[in-house]
Protein backbone atom coordinates (compact mmCIF):
# COMPACT_ATOMS: atom_id res chain seq x y z
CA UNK A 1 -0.49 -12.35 -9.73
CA UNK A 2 -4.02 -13.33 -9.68
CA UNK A 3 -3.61 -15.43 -6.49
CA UNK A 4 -2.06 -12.58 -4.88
CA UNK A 5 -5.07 -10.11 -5.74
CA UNK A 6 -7.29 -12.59 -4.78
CA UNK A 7 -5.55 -12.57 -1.13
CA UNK A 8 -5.88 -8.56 -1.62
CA UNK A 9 -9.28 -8.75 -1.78
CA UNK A 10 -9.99 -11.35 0.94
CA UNK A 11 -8.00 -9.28 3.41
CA UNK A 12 -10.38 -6.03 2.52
CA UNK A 13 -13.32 -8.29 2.88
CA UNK A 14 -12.70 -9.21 6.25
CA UNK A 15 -10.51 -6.53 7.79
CA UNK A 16 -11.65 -6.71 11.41
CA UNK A 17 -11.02 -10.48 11.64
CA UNK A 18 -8.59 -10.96 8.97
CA UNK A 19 -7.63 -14.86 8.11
CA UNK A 20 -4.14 -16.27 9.48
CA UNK A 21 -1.46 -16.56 6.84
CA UNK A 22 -1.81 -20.26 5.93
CA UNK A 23 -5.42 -19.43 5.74
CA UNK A 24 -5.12 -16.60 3.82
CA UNK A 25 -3.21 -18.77 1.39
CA UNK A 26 -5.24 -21.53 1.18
CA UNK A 27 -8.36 -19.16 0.52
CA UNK A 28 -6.17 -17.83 -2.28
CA UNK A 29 -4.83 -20.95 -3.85
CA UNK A 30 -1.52 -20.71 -3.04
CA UNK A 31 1.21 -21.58 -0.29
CA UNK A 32 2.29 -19.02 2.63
CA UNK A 33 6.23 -18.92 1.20
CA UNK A 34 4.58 -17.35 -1.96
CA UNK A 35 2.20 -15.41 -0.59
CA UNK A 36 4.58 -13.31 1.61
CA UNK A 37 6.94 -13.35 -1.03
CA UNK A 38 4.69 -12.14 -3.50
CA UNK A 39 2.70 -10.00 -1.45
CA UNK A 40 5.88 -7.74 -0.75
CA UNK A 41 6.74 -8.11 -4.27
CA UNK A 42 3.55 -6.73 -5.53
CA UNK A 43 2.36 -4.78 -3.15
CA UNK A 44 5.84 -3.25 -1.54
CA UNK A 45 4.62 -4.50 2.23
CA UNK A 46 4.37 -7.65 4.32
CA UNK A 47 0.24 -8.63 4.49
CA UNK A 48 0.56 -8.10 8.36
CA UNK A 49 1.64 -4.12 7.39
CA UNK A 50 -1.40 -4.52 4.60
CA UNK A 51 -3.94 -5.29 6.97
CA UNK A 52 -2.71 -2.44 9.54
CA UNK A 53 -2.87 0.44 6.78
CA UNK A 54 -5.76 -0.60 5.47
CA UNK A 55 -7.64 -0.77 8.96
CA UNK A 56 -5.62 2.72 9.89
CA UNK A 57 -7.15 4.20 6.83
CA UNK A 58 -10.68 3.29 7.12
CA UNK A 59 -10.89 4.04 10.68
CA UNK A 60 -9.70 7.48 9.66
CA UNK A 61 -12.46 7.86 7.10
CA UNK A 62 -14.77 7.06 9.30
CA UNK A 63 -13.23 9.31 12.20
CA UNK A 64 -12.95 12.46 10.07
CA UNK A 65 -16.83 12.03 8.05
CA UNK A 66 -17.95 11.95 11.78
CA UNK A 67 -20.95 10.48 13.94
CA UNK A 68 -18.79 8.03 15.05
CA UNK A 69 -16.60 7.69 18.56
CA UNK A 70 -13.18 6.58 18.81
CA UNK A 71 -14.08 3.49 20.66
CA UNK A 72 -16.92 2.66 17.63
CA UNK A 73 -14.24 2.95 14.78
CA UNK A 74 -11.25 0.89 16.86
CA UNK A 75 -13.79 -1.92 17.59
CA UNK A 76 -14.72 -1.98 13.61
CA UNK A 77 -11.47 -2.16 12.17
CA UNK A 78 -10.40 -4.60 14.74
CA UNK A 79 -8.35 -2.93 17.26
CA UNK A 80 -8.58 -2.40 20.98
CA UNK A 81 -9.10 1.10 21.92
CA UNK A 82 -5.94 1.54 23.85
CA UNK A 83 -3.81 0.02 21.08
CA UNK A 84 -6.16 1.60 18.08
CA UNK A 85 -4.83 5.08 19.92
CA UNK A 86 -1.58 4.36 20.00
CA UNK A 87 -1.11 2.99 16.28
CA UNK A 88 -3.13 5.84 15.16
CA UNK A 89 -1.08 8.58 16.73
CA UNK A 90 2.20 6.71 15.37
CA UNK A 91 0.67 7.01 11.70
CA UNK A 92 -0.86 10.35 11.80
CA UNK A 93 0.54 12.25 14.18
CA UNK A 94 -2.80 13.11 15.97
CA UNK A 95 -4.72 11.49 18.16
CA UNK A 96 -7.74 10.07 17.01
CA UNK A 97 -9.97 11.52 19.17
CA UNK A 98 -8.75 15.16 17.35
CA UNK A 99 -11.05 14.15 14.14
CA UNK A 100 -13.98 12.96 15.87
């Protein structure tokens, strides 16, 4: 469990430029069969759909408090601006230019 929190936190550390999976797992102390297993256990996702909410999320934070353009927030959680867009939409049903 502690392993798996530890990958939890690594992934929120580095969220634009998250590590690869055996990375991930080797940063954590553990192997990538029981960190995907565990993740989903624990946290009820795969750490690829992790990483994606958690970007989706802070990009809309930062959308909605403001001062920021689209193409600002995609590039700091890691996305393209084209693809941020589209992901974005998909999740929230607006576009993400409509908070900004």
């Amino acid at each position: 469990m502690r392993k798996l929190r530890d990958a939890q936190d690594i992934l929120l550390q580095r969220l634009q430029a998250p590590p690869t999976l055996p990375e991930l797992a080797r940063l954590s102390g553990t192997n990538v069969n029981k960190l995907t297993l565990g993740f989903r256990q624990l946290f009820g996702c795969s750490v690829y759909d992790f990483v994606r909410e958690q970007r989706l999320e802070l990009a809309y934070r930062m959308l909605a408090a403001g001062g920021i353009s689209v193409a600002d927030a995609a590039l700091a959680c890691g996305y393209t601006d084209s693809h941020f867009t589209k992901v974005f939409r998909k999740r929230y049903g607006v576009a993400p230019s409509a908070l900004h």
